[in-house]
C-alpha atoms as a PDB file:
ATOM      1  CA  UNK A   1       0.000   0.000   0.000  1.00  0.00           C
ATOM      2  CA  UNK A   2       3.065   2.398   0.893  1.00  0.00           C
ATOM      3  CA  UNK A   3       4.137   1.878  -2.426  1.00  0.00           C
ATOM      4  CA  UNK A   4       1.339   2.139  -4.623  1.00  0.00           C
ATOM      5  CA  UNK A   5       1.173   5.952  -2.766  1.00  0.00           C
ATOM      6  CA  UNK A   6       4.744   6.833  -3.110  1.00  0.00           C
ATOM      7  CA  UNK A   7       4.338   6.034  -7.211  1.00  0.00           C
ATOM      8  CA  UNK A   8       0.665   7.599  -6.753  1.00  0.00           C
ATOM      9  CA  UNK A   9       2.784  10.899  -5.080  1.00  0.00           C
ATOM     10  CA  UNK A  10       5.333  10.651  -8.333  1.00  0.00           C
ATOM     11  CA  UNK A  11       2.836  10.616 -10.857  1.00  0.00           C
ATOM     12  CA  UNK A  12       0.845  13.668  -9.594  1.00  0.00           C
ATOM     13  CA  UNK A  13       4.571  15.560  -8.731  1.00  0.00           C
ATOM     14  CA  UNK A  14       5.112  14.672 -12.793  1.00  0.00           C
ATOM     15  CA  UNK A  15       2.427  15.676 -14.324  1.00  0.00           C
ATOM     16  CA  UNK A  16       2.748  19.268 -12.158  1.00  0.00           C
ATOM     17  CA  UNK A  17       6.066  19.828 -12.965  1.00  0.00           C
ATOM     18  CA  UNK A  18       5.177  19.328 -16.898  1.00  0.00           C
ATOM     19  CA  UNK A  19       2.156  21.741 -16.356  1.00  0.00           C
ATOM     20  CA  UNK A  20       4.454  24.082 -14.868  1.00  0.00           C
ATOM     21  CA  UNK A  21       6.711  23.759 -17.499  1.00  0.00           C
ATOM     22  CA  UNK A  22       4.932  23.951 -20.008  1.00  0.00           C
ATOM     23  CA  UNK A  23       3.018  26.964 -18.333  1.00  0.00           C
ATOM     24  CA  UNK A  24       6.122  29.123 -17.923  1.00  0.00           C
ATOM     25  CA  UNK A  25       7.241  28.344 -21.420  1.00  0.00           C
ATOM     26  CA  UNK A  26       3.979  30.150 -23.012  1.00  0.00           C
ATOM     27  CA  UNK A  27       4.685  33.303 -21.410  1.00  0.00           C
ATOM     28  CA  UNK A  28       7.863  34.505 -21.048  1.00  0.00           C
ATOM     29  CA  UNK A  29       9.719  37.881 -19.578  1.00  0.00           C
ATOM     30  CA  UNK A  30      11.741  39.915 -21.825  1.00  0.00           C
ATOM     31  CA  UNK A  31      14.909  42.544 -21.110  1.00  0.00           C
ATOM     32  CA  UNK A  32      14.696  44.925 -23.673  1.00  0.00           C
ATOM     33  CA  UNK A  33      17.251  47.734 -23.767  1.00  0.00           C
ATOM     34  CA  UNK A  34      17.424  50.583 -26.708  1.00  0.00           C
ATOM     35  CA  UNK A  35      19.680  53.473 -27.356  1.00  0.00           C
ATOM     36  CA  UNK A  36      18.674  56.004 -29.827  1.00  0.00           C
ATOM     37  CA  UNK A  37      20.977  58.224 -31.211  1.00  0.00           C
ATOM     38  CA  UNK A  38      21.468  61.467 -33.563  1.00  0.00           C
ATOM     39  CA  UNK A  39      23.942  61.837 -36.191  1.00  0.00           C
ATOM     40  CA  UNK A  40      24.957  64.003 -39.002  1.00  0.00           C
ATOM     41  CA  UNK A  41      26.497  61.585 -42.015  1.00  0.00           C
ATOM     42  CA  UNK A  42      26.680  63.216 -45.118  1.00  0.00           C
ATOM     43  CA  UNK A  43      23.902  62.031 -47.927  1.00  0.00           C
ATOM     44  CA  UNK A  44      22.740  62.847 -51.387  1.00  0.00           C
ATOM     45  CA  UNK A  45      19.614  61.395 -50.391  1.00  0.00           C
ATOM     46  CA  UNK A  46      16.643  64.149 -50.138  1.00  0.00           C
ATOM     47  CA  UNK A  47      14.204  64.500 -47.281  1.00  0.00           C
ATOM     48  CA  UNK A  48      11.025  65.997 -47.749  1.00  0.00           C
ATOM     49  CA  UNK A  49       8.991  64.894 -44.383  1.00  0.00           C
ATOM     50  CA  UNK A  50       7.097  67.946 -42.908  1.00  0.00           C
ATOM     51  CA  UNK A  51       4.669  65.890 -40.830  1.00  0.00           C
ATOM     52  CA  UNK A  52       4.517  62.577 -38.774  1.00  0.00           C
ATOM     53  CA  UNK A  53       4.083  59.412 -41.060  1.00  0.00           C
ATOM     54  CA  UNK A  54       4.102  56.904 -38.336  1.00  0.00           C
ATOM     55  CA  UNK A  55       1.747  53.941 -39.055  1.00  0.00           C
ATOM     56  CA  UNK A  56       0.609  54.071 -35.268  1.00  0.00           C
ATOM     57  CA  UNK A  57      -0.860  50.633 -34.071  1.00  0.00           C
ATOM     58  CA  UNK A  58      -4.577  50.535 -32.291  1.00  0.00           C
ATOM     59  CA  UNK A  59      -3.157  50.269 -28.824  1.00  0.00           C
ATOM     60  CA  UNK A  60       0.374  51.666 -27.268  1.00  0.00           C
ATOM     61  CA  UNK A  61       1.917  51.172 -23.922  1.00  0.00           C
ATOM     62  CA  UNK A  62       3.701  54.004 -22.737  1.00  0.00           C
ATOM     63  CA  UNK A  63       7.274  52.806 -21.903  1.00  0.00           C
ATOM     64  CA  UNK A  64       7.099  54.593 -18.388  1.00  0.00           C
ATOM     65  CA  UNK A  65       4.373  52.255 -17.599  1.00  0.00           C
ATOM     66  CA  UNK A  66       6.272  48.920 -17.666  1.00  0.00           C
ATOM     67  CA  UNK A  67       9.076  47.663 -15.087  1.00  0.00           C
ATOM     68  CA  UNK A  68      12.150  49.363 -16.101  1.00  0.00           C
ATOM     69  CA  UNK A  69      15.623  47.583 -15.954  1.00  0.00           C
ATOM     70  CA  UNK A  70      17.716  48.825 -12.877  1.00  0.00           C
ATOM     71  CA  UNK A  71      21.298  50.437 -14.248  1.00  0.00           C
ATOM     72  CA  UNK A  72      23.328  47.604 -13.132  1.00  0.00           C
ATOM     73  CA  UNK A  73      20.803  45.261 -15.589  1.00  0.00           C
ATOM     74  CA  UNK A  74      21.718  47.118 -18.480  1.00  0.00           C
ATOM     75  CA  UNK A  75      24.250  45.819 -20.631  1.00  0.00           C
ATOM     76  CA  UNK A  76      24.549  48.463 -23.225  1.00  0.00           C
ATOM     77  CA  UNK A  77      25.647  51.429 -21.119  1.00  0.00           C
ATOM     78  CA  UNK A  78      29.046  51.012 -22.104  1.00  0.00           C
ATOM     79  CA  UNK A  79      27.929  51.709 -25.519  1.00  0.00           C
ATOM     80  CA  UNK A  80      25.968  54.677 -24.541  1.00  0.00           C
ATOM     81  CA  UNK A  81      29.186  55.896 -22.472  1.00  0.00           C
ATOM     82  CA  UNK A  82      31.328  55.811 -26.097  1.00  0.00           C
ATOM     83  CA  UNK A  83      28.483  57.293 -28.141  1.00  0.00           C
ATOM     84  CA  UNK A  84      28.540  60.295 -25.192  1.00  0.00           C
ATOM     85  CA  UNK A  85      32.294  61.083 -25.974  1.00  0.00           C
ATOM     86  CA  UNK A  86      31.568  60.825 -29.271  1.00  0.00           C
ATOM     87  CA  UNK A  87      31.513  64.331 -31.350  1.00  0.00           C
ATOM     88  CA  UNK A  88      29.730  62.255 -34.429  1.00  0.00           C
ATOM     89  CA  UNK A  89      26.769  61.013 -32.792  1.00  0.00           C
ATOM     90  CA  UNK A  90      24.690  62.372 -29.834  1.00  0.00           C
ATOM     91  CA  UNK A  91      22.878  60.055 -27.511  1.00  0.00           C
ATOM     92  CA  UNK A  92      18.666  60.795 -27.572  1.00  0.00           C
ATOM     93  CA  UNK A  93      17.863  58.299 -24.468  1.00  0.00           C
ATOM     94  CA  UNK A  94      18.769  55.366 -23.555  1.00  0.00           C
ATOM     95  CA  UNK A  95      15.586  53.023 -22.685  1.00  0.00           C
ATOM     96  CA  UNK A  96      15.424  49.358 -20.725  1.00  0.00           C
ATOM     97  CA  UNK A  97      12.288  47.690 -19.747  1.00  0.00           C
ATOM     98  CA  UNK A  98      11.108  44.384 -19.154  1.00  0.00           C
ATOM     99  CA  UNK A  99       7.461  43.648 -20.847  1.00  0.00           C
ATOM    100  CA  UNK A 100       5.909  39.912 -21.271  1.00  0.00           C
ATOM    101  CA  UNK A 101       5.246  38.495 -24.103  1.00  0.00           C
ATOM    102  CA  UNK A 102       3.503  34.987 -24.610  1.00  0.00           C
ATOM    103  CA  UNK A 103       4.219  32.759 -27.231  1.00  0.00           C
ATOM    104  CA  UNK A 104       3.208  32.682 -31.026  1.00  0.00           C
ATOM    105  CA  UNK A 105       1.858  36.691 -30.110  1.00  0.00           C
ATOM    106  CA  UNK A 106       2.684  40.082 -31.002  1.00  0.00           C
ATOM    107  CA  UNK A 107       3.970  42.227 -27.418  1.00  0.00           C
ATOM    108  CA  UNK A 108       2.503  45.102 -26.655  1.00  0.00           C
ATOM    109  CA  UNK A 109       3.410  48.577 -28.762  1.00  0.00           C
ATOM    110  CA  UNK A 110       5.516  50.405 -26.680  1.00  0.00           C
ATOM    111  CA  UNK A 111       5.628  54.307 -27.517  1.00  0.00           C
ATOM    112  CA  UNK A 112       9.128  55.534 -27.885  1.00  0.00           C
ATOM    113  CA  UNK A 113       9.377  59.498 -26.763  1.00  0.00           C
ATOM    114  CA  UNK A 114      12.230  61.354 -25.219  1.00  0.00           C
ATOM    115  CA  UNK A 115      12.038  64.127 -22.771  1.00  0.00           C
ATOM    116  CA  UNK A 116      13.087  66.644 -25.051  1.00  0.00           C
ATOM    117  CA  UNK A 117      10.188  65.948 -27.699  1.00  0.00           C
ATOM    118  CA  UNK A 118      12.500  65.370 -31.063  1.00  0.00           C
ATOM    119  CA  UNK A 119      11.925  61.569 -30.857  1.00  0.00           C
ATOM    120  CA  UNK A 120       8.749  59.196 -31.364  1.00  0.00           C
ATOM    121  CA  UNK A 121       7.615  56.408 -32.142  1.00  0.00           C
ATOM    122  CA  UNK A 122       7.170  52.558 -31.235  1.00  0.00           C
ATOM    123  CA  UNK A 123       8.866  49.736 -30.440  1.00  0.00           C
ATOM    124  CA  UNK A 124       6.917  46.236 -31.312  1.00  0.00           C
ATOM    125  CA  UNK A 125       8.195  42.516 -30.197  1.00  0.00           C
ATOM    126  CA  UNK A 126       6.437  39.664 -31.812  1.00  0.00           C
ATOM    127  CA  UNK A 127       7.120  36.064 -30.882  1.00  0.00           C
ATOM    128  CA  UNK A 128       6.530  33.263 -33.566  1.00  0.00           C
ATOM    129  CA  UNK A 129       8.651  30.642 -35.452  1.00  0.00           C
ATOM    130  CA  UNK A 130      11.223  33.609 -34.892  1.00  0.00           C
ATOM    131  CA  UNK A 131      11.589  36.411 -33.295  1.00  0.00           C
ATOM    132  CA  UNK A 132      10.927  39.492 -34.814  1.00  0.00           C
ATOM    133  CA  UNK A 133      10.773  43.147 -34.037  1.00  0.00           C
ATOM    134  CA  UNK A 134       9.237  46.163 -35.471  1.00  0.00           C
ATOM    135  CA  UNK A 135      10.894  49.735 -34.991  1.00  0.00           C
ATOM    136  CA  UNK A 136       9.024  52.828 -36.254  1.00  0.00           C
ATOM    137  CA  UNK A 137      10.714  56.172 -34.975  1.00  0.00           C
ATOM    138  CA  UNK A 138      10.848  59.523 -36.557  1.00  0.00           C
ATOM    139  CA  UNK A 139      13.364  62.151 -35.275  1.00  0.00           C
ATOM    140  CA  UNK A 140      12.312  65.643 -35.223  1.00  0.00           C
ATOM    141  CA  UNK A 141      15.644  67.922 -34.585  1.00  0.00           C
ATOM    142  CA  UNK A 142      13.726  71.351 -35.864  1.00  0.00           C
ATOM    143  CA  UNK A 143       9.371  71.754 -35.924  1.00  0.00           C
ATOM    144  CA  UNK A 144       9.909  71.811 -39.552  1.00  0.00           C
ATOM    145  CA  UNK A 145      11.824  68.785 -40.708  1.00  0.00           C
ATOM    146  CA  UNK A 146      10.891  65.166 -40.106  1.00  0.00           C
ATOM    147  CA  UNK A 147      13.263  62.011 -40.509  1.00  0.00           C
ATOM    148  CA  UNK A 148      11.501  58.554 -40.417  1.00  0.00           C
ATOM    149  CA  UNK A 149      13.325  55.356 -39.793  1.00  0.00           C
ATOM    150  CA  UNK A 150      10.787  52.073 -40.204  1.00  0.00           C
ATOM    151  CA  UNK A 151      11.497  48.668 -39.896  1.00  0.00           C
ATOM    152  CA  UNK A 152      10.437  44.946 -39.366  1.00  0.00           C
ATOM    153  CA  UNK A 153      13.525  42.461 -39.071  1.00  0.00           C
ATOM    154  CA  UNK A 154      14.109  39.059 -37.480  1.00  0.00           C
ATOM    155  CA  UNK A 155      16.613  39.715 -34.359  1.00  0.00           C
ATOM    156  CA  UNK A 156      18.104  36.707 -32.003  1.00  0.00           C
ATOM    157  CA  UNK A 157      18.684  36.532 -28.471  1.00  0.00           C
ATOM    158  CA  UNK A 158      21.827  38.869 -26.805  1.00  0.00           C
ATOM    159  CA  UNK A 159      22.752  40.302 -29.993  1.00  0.00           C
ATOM    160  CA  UNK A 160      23.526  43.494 -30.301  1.00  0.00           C
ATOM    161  CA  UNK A 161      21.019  44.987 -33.593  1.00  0.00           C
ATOM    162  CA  UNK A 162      21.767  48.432 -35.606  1.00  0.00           C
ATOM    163  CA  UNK A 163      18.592  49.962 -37.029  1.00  0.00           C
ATOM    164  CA  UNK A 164      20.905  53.062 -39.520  1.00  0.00           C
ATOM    165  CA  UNK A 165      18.980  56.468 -41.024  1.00  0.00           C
ATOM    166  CA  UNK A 166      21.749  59.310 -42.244  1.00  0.00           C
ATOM    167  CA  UNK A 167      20.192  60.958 -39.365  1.00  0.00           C
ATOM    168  CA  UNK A 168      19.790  59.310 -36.303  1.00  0.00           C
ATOM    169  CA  UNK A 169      20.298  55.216 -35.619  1.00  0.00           C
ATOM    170  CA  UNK A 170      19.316  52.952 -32.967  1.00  0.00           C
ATOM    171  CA  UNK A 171      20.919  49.968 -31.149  1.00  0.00           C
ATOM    172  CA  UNK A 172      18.953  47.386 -29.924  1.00  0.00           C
ATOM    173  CA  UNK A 173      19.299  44.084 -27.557  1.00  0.00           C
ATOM    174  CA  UNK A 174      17.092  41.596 -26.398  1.00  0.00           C
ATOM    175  CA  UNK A 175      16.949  38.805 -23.936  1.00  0.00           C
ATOM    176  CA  UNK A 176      15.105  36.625 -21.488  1.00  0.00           C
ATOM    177  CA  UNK A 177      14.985  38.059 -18.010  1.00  0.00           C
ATOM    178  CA  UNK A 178      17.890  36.869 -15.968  1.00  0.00           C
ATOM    179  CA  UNK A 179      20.620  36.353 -18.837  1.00  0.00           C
ATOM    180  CA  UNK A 180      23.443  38.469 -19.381  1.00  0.00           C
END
């Protein structure tokens, strides 16, 4: 009789630690750290934006609004440190939050604004057969001149990501809460 509970005990501790498994696997907590950054290059290209083109999606969380990342959990301040000294590029903000996202879903939007009001936009984390992000950020340095960087790539785990526009450029890194 002993036995047949002990086995009995082992079944039911199996099948909860498989539901638990399984559970935490479908929804999972993400770091996600972004610097934005002006900069001057030279271009032939021609930019005509006078007002905001960005393709806004129905709902947006306001960064502010979701756990941000303590300094000593962000692993890209040593890259904000060399853009500081930097007389090419000038930092716009440096942003780390950590936001849920379950599986084989699109995260929330999370709106994108500086203090200074020249920068916004959204940041978008989708989680499928890959992993894929969705950047859409204009940069406003004067009230009458617009400069819109959009994009949708694939993006891996701990890997540093440059989104480029002659103007301004963005580094991005992702990871599961709790890795380096």
């Amino acid at each position: 009789m002993m036995k047949n509970k002990k086995n009995a005990f082992r079944v039911v501790w199996f099948v909860l630690l498989i539901w638990r498994t399984s559970f935490a696997s479908a929804e999972d907590r993400f770091q996600v750290e972004l610097i934005v950054f002006a900069q001057d290059m030279a271009t032939t290209e021609l930019f005509d934006q006078t007002r905001s083109e960005i393709q806004w999606p129905s709902q947006v969380v306001e960064v502010s609004a979701l756990a941000q990342a303590a300094t000593e959990q962000k692993s890209l301040s040593h890259v904000y440190a060399t853009l500081s000294r930097s007389s090419t590029y000038q930092p716009i903000d440096h942003y780390a939050w950590f936001q849920v996202i379950n599986e084989d879903s699109a995260g929330d939007a999370v709106r994108i604004q500086d203090a200074a009001n020249v920068l916004d936009g959204f940041f978008q984390l989708e989680r499928g057969d890959f992993l894929t992000v969705t950047l859409d950020l204009e940069y406003q340095p004067d009230p009458e001149r617009f400069f819109r960087m959009s994009e949708a790539r694939r993006i891996k785990f701990n890997e540093e990501h440059y989104f480029d526009h002659p103007k301004f450029g963005a580094i991005l890194k992702v990871k599961m809460k709790g890795e380096r």
